[in-house]
N, C-alpha and C. Protein backbone atom coordinates (compact mmCIF):
# COMPACT_ATOMS: atom_id res chain seq x y z
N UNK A 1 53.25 -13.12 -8.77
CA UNK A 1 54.07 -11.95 -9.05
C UNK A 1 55.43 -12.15 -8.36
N UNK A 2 56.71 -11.64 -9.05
CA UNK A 2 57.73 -11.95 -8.96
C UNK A 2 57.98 -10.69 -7.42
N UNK A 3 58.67 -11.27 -6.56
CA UNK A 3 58.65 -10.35 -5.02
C UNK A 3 59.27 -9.11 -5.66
N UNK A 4 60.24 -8.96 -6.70
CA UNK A 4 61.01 -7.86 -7.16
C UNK A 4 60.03 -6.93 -7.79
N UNK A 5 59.15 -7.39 -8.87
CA UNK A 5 58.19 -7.00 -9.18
C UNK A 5 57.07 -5.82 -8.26
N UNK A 6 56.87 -7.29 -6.63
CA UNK A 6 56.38 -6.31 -6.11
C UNK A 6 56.71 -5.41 -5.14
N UNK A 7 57.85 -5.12 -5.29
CA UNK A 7 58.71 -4.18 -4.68
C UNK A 7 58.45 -3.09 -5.26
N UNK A 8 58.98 -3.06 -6.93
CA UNK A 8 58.79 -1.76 -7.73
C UNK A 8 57.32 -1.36 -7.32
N UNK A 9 56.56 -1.82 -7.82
CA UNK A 9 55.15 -1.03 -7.44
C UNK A 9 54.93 -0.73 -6.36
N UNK A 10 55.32 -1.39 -5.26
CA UNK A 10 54.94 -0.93 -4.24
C UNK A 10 55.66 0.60 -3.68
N UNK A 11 56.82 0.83 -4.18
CA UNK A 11 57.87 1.94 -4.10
C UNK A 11 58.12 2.98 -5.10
N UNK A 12 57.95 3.91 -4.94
CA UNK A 12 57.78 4.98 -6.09
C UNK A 12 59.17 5.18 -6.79
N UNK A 13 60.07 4.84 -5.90
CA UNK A 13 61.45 5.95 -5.87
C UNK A 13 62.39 5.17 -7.17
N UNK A 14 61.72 4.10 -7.23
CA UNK A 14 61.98 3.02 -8.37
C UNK A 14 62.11 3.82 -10.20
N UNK A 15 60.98 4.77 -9.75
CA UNK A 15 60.86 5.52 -10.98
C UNK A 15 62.10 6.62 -11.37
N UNK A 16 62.62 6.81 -10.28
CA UNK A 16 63.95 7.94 -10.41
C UNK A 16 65.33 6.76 -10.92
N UNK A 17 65.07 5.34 -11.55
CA UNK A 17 66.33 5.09 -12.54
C UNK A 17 65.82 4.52 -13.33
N UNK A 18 66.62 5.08 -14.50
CA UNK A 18 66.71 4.62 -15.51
C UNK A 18 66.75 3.21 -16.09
N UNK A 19 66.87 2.21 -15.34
CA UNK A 19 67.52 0.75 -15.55
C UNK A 19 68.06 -0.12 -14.44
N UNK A 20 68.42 -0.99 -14.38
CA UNK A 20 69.05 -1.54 -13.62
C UNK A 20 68.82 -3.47 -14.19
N UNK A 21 69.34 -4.35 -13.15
CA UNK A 21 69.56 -5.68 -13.56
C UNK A 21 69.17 -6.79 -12.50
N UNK A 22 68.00 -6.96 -12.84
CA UNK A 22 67.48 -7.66 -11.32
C UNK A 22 68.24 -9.39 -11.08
N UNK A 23 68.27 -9.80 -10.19
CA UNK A 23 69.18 -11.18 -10.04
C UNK A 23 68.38 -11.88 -10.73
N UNK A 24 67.19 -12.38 -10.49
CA UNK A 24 66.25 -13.15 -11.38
C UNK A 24 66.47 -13.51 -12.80
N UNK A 25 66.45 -12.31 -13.65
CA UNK A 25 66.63 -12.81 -15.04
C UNK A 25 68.28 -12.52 -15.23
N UNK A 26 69.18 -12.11 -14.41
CA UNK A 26 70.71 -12.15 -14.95
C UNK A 26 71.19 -13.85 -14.31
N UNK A 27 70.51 -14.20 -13.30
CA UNK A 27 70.26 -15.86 -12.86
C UNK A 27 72.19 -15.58 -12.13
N UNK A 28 71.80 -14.43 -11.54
CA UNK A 28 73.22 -14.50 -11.08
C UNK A 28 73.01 -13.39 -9.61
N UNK A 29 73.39 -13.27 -8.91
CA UNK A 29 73.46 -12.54 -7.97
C UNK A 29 75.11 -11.94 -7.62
N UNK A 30 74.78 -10.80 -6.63
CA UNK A 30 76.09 -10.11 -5.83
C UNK A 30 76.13 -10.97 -4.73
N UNK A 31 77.58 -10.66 -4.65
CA UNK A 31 78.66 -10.01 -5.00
C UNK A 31 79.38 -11.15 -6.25
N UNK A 32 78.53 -11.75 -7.44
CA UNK A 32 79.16 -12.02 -8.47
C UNK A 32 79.41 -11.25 -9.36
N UNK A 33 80.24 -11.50 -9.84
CA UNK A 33 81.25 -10.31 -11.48
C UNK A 33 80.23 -10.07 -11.96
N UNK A 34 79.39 -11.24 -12.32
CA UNK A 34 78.96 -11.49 -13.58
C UNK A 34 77.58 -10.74 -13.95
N UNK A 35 76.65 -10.44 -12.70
CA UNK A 35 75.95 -9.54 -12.70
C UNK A 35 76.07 -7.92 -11.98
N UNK A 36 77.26 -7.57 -12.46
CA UNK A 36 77.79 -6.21 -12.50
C UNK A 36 78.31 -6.17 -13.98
N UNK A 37 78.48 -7.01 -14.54
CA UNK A 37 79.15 -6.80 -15.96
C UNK A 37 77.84 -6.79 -16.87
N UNK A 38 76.89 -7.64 -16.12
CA UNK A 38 75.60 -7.41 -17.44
C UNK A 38 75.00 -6.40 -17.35
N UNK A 39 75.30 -4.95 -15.94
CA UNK A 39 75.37 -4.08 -15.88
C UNK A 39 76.01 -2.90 -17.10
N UNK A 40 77.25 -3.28 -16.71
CA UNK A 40 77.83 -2.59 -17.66
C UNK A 40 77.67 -2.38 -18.98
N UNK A 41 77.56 -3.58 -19.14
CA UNK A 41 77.89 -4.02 -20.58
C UNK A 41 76.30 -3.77 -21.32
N UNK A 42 74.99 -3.93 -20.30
CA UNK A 42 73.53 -3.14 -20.67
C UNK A 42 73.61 -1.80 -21.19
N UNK A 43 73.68 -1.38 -20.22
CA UNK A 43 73.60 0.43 -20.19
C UNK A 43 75.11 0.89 -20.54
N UNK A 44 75.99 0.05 -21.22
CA UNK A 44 77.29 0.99 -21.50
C UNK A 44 77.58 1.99 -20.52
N UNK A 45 78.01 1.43 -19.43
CA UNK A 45 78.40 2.07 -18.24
C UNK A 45 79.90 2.31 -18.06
N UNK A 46 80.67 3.39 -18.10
CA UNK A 46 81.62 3.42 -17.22
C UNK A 46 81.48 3.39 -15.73
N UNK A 47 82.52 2.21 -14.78
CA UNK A 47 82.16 2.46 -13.74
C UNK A 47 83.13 3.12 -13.26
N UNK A 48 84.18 3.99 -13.62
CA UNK A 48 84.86 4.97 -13.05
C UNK A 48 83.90 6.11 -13.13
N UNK A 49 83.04 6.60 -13.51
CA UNK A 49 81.87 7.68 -13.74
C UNK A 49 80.54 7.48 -13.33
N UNK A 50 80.73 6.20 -12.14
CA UNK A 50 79.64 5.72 -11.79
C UNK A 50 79.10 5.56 -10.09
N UNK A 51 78.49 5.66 -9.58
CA UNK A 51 78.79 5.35 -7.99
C UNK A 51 77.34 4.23 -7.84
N UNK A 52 77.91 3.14 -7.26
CA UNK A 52 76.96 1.24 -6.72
C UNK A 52 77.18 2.40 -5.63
N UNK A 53 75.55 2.14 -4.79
CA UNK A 53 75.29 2.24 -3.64
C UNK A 53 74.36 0.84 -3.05
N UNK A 54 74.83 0.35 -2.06
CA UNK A 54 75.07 -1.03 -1.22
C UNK A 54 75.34 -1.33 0.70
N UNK A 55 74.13 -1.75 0.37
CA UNK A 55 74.20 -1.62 2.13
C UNK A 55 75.03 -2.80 2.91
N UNK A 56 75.35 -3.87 2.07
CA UNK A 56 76.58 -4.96 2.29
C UNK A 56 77.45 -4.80 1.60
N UNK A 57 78.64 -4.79 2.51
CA UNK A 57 80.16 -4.52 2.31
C UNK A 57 80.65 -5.87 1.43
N UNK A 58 80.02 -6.73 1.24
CA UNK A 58 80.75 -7.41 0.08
C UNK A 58 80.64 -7.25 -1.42
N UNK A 59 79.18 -6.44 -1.22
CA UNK A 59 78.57 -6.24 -2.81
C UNK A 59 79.49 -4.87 -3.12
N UNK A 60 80.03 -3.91 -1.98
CA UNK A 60 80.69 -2.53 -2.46
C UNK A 60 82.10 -3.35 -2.84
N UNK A 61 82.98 -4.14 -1.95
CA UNK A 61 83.95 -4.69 -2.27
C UNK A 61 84.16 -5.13 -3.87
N UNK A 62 83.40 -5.72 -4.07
CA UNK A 62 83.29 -6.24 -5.58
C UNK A 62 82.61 -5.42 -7.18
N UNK A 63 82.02 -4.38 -6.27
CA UNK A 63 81.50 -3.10 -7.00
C UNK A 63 83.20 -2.47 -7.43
N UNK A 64 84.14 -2.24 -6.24
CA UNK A 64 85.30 -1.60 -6.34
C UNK A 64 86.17 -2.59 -7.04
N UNK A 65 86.23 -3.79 -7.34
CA UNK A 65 87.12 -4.15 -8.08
C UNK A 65 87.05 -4.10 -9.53
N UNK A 66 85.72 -3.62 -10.24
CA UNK A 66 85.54 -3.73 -11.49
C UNK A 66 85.45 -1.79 -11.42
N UNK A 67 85.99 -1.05 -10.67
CA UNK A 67 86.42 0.16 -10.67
C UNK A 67 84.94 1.10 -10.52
N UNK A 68 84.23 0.71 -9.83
CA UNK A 68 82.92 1.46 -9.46
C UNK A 68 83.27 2.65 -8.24
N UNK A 69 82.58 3.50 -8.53
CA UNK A 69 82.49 4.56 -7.53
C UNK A 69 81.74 3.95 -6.07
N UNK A 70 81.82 3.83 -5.21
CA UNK A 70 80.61 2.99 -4.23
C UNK A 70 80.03 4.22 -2.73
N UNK A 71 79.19 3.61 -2.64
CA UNK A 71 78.78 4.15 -0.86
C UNK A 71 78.29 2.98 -0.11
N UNK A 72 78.83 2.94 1.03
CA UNK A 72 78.00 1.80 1.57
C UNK A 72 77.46 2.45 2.15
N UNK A 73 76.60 1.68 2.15
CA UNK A 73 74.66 2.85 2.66
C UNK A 73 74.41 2.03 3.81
N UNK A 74 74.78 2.93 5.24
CA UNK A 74 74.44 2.15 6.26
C UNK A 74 73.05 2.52 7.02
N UNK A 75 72.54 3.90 6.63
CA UNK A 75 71.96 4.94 7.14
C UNK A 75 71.30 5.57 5.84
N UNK A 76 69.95 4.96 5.65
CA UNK A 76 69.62 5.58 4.36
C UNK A 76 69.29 7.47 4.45
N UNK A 77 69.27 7.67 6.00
CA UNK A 77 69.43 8.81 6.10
C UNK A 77 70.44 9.96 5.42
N UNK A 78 71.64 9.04 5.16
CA UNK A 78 73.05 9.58 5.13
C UNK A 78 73.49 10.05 3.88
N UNK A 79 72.23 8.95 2.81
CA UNK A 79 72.74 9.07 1.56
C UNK A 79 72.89 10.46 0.92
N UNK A 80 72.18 11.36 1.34
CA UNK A 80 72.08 12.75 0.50
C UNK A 80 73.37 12.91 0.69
N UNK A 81 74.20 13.19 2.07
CA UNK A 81 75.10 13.54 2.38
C UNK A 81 76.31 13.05 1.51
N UNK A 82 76.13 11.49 1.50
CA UNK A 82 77.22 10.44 0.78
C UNK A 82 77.56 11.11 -0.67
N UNK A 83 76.17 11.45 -0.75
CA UNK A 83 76.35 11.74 -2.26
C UNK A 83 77.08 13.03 -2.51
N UNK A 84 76.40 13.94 -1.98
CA UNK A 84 76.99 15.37 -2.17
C UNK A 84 78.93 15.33 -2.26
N UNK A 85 79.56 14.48 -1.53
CA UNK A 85 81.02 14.16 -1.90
C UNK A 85 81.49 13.49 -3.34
N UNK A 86 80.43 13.60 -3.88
CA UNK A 86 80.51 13.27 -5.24
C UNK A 86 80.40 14.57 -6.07
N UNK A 87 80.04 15.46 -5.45
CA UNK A 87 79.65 16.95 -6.29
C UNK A 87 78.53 16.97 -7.06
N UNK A 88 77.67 16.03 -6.46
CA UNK A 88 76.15 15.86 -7.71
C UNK A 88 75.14 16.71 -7.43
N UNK A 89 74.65 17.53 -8.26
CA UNK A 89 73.58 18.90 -7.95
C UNK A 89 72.12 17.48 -7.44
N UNK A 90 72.31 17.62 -6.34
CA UNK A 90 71.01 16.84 -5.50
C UNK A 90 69.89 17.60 -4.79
């Protein structure tokens, strides 16, 4: 079993998105373009209407150059908070 694989099962919270783009089959990793664009370009994402949350500052850096909303998540405690500056009914 693929370790990503057993991450999801092992973690519930996995079930609260919709999608996402694991490095494995995009055969690309962050902080490359190229798997933020197979992002985009999947789920028809605007990333001005979007917020990457990222606990390394190079993956938010590169989240912000293709115009992503970001948080760097240092404190997973924090995130409710992070978010609420977004105005999202949480």
């Amino acid at each position: 079993m693929l370790a990503f694989e057993n991450v999801t099962e092992k973690y519930n919270f996995f079930e609260l998105f919709d999608g996402g783009v694991a490095s494995y089959e995009a055969n690309q990793v962050k902080p490359e373009e190229g798997i933020y664009k197979k992002l985009i370009d999947r789920y028809k994402i605007n990333p001005e209407e979007s917020i990457f949350i990222d606990d390394l500052q190079h993956n938010i850096e590169a989240a912000n150059k293709l115009g992503f909303n970001t948080i760097h998540l240092t404190n997973p405690k924090d995130l409710r908070e992070k978010l609420r500056r977004y105005d999202l009914n949480i």
